[in-house]
N, C-alpha and C. Protein backbone atom coordinates (compact mmCIF):
# COMPACT_ATOMS: atom_id res chain seq x y z
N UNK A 1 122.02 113.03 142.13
CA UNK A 1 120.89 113.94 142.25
C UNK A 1 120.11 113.61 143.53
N UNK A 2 119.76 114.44 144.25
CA UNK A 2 118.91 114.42 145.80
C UNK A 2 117.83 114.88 145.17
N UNK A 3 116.80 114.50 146.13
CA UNK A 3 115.33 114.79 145.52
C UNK A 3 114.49 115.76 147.06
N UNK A 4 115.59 115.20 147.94
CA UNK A 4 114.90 116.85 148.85
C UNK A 4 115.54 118.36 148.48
N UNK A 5 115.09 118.95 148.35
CA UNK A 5 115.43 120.27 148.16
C UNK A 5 115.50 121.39 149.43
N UNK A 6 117.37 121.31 150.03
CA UNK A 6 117.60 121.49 151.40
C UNK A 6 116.99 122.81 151.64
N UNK A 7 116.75 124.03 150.47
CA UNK A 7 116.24 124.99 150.86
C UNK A 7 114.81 125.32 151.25
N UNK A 8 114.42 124.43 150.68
CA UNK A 8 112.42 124.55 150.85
C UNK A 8 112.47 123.42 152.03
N UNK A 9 113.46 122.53 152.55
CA UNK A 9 113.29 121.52 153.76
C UNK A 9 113.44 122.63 155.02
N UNK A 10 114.90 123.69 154.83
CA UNK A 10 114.88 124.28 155.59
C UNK A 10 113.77 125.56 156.34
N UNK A 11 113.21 126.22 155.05
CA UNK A 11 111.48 126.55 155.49
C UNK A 11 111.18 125.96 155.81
N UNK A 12 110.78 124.93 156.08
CA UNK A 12 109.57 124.33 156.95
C UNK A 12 110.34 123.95 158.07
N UNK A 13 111.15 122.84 157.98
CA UNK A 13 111.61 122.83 159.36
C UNK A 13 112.00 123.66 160.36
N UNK A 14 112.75 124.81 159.64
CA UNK A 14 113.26 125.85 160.58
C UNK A 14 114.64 124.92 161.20
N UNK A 15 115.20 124.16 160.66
CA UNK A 15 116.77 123.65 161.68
C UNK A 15 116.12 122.67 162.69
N UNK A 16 114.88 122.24 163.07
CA UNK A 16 114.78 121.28 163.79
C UNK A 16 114.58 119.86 163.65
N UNK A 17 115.69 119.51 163.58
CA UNK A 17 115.90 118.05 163.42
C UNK A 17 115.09 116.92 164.35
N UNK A 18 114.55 117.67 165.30
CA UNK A 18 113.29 116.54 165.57
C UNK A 18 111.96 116.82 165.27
N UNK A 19 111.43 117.55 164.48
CA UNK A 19 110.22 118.21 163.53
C UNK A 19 110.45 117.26 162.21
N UNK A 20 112.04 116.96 161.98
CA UNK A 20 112.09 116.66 160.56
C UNK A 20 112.25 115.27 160.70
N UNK A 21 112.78 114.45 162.12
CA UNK A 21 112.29 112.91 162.04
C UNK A 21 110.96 112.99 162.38
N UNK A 22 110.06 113.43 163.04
CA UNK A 22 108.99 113.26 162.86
C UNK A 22 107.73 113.38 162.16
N UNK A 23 108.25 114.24 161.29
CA UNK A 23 107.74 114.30 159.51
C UNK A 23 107.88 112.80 158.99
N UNK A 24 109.16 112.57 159.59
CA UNK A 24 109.74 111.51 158.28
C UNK A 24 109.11 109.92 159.18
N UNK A 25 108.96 110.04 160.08
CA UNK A 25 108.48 108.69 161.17
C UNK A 25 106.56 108.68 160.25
N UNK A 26 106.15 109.90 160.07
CA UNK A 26 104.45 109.88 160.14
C UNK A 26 104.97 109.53 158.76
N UNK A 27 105.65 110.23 157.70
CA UNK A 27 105.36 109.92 156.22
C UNK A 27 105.59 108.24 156.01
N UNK A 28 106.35 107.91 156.79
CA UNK A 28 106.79 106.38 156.54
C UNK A 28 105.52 105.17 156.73
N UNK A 29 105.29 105.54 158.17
CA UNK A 29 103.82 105.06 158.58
C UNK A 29 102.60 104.98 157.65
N UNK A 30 102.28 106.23 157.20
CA UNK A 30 101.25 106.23 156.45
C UNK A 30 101.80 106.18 154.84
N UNK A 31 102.74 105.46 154.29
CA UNK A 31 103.11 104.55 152.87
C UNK A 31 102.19 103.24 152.76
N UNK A 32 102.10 102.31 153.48
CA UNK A 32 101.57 101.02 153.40
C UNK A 32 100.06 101.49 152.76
N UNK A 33 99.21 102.39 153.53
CA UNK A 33 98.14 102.67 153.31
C UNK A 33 97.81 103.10 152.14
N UNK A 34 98.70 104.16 152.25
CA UNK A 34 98.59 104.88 151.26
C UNK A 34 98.64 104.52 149.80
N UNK A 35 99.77 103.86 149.14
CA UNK A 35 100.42 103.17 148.34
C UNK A 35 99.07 102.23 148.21
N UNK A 36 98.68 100.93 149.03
CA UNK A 36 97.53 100.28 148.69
C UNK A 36 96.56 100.69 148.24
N UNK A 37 95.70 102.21 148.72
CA UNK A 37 94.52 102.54 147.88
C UNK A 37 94.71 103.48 146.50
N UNK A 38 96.36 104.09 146.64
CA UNK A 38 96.46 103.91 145.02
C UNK A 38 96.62 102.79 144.22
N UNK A 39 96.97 101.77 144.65
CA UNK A 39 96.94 100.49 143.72
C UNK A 39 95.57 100.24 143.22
N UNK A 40 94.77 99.95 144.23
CA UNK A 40 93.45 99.56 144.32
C UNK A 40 92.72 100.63 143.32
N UNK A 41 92.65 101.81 143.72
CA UNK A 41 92.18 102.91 142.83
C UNK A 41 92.70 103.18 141.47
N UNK A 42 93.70 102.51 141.24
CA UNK A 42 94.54 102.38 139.41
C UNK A 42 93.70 100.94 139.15
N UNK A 43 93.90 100.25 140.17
CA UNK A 43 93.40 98.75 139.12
C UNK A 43 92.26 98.87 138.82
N UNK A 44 90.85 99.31 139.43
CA UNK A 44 89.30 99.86 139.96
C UNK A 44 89.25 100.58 138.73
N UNK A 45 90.20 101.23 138.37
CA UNK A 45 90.02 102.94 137.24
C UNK A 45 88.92 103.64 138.33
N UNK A 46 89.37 104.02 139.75
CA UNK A 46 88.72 104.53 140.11
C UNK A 46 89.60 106.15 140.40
N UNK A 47 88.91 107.04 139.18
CA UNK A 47 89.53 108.02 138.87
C UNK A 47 89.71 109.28 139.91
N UNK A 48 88.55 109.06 140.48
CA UNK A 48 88.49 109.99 141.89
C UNK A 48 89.55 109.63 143.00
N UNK A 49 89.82 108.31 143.40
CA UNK A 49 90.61 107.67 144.68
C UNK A 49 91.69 108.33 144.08
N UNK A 50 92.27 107.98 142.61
CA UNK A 50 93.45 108.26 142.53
C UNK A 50 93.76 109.32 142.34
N UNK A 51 93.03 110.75 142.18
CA UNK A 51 93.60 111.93 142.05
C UNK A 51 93.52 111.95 143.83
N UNK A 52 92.46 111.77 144.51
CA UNK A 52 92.61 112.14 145.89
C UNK A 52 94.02 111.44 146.68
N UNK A 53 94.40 110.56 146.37
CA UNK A 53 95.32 109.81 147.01
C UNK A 53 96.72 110.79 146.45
N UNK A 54 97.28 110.40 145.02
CA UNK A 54 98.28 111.82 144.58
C UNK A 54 97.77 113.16 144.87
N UNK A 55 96.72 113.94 145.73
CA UNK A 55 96.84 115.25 145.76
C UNK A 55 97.72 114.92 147.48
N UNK A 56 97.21 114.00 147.82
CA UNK A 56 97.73 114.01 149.55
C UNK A 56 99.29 113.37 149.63
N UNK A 57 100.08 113.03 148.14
CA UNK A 57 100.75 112.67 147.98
C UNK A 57 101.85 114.29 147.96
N UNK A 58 101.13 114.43 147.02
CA UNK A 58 101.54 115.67 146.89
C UNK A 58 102.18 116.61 147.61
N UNK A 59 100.98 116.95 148.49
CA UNK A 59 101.33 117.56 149.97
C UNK A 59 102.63 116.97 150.91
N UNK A 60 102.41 116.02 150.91
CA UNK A 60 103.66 115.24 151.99
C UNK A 60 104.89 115.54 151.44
N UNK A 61 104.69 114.95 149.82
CA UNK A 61 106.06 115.54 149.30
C UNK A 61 107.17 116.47 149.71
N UNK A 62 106.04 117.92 149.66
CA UNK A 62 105.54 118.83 149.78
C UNK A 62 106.71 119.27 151.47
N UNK A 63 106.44 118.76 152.40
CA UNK A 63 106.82 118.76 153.33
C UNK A 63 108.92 118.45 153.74
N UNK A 64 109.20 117.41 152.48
CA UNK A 64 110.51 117.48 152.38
C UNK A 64 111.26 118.33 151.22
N UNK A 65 110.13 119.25 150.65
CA UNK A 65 110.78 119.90 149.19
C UNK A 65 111.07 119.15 148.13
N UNK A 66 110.37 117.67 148.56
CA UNK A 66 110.49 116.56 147.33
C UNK A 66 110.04 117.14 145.56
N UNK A 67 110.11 118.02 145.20
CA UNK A 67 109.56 118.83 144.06
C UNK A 67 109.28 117.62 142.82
N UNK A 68 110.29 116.89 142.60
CA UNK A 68 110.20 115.91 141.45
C UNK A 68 109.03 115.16 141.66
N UNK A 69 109.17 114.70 142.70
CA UNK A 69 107.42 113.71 143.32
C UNK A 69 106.57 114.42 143.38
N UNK A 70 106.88 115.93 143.80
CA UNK A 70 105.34 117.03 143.91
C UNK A 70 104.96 116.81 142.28
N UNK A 71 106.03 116.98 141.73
CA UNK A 71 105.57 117.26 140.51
C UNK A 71 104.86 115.85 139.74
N UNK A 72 105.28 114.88 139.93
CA UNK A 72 104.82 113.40 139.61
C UNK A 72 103.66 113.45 140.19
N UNK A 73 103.64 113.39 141.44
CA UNK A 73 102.17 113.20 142.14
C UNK A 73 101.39 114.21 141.60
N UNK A 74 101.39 115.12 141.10
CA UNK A 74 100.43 116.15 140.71
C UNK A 74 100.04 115.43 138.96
N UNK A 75 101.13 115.54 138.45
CA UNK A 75 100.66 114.87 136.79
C UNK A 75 99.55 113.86 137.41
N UNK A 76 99.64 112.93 137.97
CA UNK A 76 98.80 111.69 138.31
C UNK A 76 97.54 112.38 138.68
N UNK A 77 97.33 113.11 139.16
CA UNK A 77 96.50 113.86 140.23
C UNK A 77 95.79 114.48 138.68
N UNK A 78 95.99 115.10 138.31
CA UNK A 78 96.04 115.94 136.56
C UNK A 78 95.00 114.87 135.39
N UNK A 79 95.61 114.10 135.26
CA UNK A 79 95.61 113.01 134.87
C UNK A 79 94.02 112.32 134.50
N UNK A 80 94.02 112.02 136.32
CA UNK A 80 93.03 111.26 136.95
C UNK A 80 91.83 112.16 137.07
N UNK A 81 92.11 113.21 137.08
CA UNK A 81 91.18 114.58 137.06
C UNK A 81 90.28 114.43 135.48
N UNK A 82 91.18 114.23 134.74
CA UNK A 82 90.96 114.23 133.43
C UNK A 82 90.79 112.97 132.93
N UNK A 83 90.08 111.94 133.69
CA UNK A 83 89.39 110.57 133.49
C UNK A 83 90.37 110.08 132.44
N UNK A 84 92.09 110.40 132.74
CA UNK A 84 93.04 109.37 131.86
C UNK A 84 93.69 109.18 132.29
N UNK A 85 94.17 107.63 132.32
CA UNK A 85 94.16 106.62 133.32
C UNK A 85 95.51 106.12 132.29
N UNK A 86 96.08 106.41 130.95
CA UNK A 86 96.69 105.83 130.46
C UNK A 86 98.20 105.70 130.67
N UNK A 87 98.76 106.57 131.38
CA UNK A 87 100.20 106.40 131.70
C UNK A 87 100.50 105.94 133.02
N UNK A 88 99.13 106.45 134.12
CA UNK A 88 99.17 106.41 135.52
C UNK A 88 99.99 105.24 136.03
N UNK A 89 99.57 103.85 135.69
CA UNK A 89 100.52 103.03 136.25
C UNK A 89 101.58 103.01 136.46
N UNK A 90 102.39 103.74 135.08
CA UNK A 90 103.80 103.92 134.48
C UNK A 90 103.93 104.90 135.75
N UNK A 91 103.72 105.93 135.91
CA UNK A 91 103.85 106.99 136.63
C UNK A 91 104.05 106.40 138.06
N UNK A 92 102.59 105.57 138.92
CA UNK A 92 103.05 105.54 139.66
C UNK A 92 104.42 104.45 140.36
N UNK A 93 104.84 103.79 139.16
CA UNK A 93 106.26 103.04 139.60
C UNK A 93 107.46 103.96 139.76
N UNK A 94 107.39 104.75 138.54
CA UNK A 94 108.12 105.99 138.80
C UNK A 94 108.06 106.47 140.06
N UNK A 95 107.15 107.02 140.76
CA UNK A 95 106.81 107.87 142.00
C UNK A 95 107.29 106.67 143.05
N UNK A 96 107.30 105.34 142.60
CA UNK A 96 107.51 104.66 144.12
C UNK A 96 108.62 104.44 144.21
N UNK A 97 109.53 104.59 142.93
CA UNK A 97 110.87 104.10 143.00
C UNK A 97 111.83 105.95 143.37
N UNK A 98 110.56 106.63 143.48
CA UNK A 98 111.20 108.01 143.79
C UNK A 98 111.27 107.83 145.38
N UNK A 99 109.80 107.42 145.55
CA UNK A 99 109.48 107.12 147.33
C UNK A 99 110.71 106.49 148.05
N UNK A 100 111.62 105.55 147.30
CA UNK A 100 112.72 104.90 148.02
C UNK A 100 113.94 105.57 147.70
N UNK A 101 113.94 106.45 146.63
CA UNK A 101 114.86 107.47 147.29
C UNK A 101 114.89 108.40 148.32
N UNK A 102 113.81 108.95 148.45
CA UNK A 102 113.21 110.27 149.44
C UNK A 102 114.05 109.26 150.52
N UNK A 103 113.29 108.04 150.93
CA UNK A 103 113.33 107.07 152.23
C UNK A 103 115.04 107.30 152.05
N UNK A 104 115.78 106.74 151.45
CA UNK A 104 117.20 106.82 151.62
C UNK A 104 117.70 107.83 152.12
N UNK A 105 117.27 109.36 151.80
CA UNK A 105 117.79 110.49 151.98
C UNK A 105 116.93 111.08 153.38
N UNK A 106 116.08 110.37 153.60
CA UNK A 106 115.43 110.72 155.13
C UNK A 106 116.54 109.65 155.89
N UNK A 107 116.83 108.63 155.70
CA UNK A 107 117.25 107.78 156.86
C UNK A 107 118.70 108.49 157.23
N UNK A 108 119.35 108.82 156.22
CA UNK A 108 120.43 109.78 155.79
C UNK A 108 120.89 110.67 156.70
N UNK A 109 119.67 111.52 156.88
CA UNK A 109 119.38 113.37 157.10
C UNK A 109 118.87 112.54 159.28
N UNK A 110 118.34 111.64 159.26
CA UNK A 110 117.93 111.64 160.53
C UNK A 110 118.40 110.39 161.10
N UNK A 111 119.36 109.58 160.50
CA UNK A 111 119.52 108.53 161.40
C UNK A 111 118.77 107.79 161.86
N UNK A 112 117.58 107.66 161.52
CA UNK A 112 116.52 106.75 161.36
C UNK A 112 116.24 105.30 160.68
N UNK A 113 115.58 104.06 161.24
CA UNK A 113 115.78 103.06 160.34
C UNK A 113 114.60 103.54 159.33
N UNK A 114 113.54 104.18 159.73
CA UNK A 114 112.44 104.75 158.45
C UNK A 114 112.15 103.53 157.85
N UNK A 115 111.99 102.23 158.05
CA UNK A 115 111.26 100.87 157.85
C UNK A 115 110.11 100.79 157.43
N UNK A 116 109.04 100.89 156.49
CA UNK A 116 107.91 100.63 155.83
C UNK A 116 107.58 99.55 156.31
N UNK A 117 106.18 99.68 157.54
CA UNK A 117 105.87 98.45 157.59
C UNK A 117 105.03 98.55 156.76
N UNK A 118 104.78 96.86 156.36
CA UNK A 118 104.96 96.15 155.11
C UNK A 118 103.25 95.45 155.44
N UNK A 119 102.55 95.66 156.52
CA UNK A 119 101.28 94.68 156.97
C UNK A 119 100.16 95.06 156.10
């Protein structure tokens, strides 16, 4: 099972394979960050960070036709909206162990090392 969805990748990109490593260079970049203030915002129960952090999750998804993660990141987003906090953790391991598929299937699609720095 692939988790980009080549037809909604191909809307947006339009066939340009350097639009779509450079989607995939910015989404990589901004993981470290990102990923940390949802941690921080699950451990906090800070219910606001973490719907704001999965709605922008969302979106990026969003950008490779990642639908399964749109759809994950949105439950979280849902969730957190609704000051319940009780599966979220569960969820977001789910979503990160989705994140390293997406990464597999970007390095894949662009020949990219797509490396998470880790700082």
């Amino acid at each position: 099972m692939t988790l980009i969805d080549q037809s909604a990748l191909d809307t947006i990109i339009d066939g340009d394979s350097e639009l779509l490593a450079d989607l995939a260079i910015m989404f990589v970049q901004m993981l470290p960050d990102t990923d940390a203030r949802l941690r921080l915002a699950v451990q906090s129960s800070n219910t606001k960070e973490v719907s704001l952090v999965a709605h922008q999750l969302h979106s990026r998804f969003g950008y490779f036709g990642a639908k399964p993660l749109q759809e994950l990141a949105r439950k979280i987003e849902l969730s957190a909206d609704g000051n319940d906090l009780t599966n979220i953790a569960q969820w977001c391991t789910e979503m990160r162990a989705g994140i390293e598929t997406l990464l597999n299937e970007l390095r894949s699609m662009t020949r990219l090392p797509l490396e998470k720095n880790e700082d």
